[in-house]
C-alpha atoms as a PDB file:
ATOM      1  CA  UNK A   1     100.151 118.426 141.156  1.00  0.00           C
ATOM      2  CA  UNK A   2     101.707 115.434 142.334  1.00  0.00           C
ATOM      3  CA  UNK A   3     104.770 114.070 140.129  1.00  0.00           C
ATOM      4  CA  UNK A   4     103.384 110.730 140.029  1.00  0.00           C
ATOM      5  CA  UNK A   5     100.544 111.604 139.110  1.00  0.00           C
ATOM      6  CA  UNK A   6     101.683 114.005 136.166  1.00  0.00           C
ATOM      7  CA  UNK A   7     104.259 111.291 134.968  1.00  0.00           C
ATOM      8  CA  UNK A   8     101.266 108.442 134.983  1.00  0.00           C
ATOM      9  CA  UNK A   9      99.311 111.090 132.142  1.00  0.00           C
ATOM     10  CA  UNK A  10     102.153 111.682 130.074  1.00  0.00           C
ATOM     11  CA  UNK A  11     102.825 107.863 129.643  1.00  0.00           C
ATOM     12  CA  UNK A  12      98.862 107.756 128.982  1.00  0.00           C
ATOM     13  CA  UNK A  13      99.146 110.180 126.490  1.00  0.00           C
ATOM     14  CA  UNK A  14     102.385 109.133 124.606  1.00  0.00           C
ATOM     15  CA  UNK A  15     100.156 105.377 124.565  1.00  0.00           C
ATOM     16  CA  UNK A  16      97.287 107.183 123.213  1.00  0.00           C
ATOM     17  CA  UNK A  17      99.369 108.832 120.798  1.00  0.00           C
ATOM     18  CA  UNK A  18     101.267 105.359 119.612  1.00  0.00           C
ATOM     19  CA  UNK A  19      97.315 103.958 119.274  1.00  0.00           C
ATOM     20  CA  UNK A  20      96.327 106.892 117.462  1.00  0.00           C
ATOM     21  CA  UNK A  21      99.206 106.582 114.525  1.00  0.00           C
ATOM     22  CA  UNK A  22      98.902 102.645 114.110  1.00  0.00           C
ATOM     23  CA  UNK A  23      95.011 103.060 113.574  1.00  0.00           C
ATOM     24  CA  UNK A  24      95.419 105.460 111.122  1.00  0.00           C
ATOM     25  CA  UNK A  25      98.634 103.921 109.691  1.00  0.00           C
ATOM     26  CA  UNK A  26      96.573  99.893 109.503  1.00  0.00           C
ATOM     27  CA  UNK A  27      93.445 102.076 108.026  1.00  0.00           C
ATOM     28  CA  UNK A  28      95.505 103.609 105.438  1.00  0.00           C
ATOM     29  CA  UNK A  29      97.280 100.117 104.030  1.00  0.00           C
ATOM     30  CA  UNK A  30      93.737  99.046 103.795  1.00  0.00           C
ATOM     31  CA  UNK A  31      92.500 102.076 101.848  1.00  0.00           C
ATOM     32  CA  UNK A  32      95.540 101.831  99.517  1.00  0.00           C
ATOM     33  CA  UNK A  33      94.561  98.389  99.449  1.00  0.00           C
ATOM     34  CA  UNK A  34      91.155  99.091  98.469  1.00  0.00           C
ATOM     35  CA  UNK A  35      92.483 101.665  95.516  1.00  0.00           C
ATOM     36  CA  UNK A  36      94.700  99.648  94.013  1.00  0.00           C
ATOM     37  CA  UNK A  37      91.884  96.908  93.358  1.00  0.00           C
ATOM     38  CA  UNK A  38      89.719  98.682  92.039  1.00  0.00           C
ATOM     39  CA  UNK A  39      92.139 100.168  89.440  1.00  0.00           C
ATOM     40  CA  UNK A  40      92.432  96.406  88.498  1.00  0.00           C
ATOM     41  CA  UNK A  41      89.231  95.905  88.096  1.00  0.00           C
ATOM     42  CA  UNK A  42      89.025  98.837  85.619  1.00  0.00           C
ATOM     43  CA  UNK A  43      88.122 101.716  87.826  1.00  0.00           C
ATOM     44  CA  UNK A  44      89.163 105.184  87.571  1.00  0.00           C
ATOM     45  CA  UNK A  45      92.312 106.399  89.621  1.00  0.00           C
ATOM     46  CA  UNK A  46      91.313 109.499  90.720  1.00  0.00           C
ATOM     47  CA  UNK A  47      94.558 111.145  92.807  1.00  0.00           C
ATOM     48  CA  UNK A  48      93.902 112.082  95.965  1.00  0.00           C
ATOM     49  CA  UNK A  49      95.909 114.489  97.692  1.00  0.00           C
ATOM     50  CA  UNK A  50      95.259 113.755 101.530  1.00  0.00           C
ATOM     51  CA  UNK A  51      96.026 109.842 100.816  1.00  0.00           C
ATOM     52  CA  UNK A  52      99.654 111.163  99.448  1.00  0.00           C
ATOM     53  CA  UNK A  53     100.213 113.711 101.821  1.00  0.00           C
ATOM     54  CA  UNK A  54      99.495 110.460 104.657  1.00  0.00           C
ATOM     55  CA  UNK A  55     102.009 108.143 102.805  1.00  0.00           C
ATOM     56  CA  UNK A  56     104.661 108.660 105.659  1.00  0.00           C
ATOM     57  CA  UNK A  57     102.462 107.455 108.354  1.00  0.00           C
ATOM     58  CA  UNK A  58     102.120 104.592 106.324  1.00  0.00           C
ATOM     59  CA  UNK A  59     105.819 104.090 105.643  1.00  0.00           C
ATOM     60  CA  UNK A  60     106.102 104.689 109.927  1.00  0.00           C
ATOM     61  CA  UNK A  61     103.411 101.889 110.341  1.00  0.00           C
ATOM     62  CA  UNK A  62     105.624  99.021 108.362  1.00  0.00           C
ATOM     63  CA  UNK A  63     109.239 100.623 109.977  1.00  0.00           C
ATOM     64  CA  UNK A  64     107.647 100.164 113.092  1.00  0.00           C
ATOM     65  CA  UNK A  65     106.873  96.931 112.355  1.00  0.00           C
ATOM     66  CA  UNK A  66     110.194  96.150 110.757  1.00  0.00           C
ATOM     67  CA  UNK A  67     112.241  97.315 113.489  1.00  0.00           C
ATOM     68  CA  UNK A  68     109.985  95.679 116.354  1.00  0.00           C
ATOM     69  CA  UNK A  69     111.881  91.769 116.064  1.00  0.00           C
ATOM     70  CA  UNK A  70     108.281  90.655 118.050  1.00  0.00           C
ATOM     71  CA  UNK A  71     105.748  92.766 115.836  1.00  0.00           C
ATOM     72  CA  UNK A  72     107.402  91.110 112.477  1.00  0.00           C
ATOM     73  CA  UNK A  73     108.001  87.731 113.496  1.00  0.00           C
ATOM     74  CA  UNK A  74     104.096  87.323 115.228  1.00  0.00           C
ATOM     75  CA  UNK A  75     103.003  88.716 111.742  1.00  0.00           C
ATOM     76  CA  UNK A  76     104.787  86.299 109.769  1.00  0.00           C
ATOM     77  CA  UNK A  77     103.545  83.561 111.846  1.00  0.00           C
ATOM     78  CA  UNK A  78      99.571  84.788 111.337  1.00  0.00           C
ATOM     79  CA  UNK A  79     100.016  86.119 107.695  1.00  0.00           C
ATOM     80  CA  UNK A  80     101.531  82.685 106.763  1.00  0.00           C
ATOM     81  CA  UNK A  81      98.590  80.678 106.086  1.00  0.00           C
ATOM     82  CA  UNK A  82      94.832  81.304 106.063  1.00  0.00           C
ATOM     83  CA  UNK A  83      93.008  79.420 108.707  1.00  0.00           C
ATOM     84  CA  UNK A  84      93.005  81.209 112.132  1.00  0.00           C
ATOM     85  CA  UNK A  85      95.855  80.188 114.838  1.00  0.00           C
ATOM     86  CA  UNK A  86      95.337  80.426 118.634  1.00  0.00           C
ATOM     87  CA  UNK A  87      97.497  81.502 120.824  1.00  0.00           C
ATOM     88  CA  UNK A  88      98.860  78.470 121.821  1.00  0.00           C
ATOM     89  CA  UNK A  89      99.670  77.734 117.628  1.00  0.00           C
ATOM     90  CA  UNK A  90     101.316  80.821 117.264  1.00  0.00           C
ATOM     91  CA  UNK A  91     103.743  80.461 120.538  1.00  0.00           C
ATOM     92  CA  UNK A  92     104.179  76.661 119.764  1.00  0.00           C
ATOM     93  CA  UNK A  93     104.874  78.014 115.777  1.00  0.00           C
ATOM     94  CA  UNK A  94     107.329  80.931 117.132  1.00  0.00           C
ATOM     95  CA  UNK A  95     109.149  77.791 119.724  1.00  0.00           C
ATOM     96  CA  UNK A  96     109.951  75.365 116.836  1.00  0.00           C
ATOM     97  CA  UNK A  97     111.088  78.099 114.567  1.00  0.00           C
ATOM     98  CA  UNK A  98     108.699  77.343 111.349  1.00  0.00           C
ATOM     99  CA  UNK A  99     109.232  80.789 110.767  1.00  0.00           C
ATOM    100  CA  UNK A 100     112.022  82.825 108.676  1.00  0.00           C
ATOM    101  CA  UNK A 101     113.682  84.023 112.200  1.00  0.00           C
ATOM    102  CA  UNK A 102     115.015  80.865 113.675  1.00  0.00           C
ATOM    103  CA  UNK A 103     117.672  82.998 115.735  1.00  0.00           C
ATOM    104  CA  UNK A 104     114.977  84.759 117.650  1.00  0.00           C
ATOM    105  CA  UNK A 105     113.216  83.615 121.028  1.00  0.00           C
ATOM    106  CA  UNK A 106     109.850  85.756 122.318  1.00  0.00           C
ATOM    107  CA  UNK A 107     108.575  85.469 125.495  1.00  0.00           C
ATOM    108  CA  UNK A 108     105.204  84.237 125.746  1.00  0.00           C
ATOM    109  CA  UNK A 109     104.103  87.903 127.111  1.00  0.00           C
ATOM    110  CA  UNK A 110     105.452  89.721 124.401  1.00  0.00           C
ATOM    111  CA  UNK A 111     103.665  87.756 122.175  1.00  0.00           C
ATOM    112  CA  UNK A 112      99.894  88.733 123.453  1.00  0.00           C
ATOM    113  CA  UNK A 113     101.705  92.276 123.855  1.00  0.00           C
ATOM    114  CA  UNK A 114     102.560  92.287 120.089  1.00  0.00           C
ATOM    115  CA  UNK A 115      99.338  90.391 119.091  1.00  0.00           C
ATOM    116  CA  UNK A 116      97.594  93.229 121.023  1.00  0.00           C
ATOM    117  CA  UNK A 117      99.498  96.466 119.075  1.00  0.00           C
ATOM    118  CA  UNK A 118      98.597  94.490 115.714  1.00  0.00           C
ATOM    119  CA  UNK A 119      95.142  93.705 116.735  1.00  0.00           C
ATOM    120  CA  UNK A 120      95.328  97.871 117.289  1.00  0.00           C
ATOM    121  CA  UNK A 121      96.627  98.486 113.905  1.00  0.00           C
ATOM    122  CA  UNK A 122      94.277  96.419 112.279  1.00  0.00           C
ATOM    123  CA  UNK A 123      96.698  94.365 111.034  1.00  0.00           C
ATOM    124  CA  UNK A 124      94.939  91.482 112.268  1.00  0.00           C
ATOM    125  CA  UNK A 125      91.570  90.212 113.235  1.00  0.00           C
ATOM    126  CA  UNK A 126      90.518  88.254 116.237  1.00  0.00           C
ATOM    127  CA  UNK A 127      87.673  85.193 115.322  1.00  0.00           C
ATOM    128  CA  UNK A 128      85.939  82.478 117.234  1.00  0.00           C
ATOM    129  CA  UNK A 129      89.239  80.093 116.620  1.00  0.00           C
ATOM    130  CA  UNK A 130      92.112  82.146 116.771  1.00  0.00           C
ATOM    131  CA  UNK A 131      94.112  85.264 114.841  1.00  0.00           C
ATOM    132  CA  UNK A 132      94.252  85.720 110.973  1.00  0.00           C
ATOM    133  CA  UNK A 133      96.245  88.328 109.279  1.00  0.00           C
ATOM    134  CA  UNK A 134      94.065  91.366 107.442  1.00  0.00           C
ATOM    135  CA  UNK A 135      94.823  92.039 103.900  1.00  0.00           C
ATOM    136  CA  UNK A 136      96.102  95.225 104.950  1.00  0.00           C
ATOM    137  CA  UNK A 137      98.665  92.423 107.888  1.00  0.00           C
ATOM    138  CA  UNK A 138      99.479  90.746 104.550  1.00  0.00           C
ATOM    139  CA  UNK A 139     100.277  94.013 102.826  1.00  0.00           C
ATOM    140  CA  UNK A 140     102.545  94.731 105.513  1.00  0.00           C
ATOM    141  CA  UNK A 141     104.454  91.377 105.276  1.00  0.00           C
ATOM    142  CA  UNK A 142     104.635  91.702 101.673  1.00  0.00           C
ATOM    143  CA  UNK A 143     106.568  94.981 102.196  1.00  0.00           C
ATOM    144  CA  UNK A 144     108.740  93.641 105.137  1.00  0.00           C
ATOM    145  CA  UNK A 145     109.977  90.910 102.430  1.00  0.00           C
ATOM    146  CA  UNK A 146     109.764  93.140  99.619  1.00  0.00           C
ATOM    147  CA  UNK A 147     112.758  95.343 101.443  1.00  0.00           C
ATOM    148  CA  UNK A 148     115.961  94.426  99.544  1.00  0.00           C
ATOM    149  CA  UNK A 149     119.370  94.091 101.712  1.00  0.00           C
ATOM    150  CA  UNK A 150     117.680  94.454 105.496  1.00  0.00           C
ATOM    151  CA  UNK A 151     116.106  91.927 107.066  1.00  0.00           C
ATOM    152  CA  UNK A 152     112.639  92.396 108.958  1.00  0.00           C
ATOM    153  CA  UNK A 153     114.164  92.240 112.171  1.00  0.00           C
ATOM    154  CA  UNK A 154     115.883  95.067 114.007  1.00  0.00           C
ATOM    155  CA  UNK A 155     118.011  95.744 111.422  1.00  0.00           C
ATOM    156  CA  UNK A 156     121.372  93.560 110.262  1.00  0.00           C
ATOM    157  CA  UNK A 157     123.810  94.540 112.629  1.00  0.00           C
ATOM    158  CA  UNK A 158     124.078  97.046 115.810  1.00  0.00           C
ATOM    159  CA  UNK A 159     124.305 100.595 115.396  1.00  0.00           C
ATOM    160  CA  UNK A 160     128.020 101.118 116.254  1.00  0.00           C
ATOM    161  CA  UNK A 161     130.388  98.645 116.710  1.00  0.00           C
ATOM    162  CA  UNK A 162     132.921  98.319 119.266  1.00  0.00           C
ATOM    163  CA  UNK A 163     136.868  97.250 118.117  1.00  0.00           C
ATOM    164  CA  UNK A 164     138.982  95.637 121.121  1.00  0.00           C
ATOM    165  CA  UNK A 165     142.338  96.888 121.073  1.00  0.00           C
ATOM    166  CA  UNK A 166     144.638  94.743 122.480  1.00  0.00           C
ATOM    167  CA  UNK A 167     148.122  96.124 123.372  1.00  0.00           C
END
């Protein structure tokens, strides 16, 4: 088989995989989503064991989120108010730093990119005149802020740190 070829599938298939976990990750915010109101609204909360036993994809869904600086910061922009934004609003909103990341720049390509994984995720809807958040993109955000000590971007500080030594 040729090695192109072969490598072109397994990037396919790692993508399809990726798709595959924010569905059901967006599907299950919403679902919780949907539970929790109903308790409100004086509904029985029957346990269900396959919603519990999913929790961690649910968990991997908003820690992808957190740790993806472009994911967070386009979701903050949409799930900020509650008329849709176009494109244009949400680069031009991202530019002039209206959002709580002032120290971050995106590319106008990694914004349809990210606007595209939480379109996936269903962490966001696409109407006639522009993007609005889900209540399951909202859900999301509330947990990104909810975090105490980290902030929604990719994390507070690198991984290791170097020391210079000067001699």
């Amino acid at each position: 088989m040729n090695p192109a070829l072969l490598g072109l599938i397994v990037v396919v298939a790692i993508g399809l995989v990726l798709c595959a976990f924010l569905a059901i990750g967006g599907w299950l915010v919403h679902t919780s989503l949907k539970r929790r109101k109903a308790v409100a609204l004086g509904g029985r909360n029957i346990p269900s064991r396959i919603l519990n036993d999913l929790q961690p994809i649910e968990d991997l869904l908003v820690g992808f989120v957190r740790h993806s600086p472009e994911l967070a910061v386009v979701l903050s922009v949409v799930a900020c108010g509650d008329k849709p934004r176009s494109f244009a609003r949400i680069v031009h909103e991202i530019r002039i730093a209206r959002v709580a990341f002032p120290d971050i720049s995106i590319a106008v390509h990694l914004v349809g990119a990210a606007l595209g994984i939480l379109f996936v995720a269903g962490l966001i809807r696409v109407a006639r005149e522009g993007f609005m958040a889900t209540n399951a993109g909202r859900e999301v955000k509330r947990r990104l802020d909810q975090i105490p000590g980290e902030r929604s971007l990719a994390g507070s500080g690198p991984i290791y740190e170097m020391k210079l030594i000067r001699k």
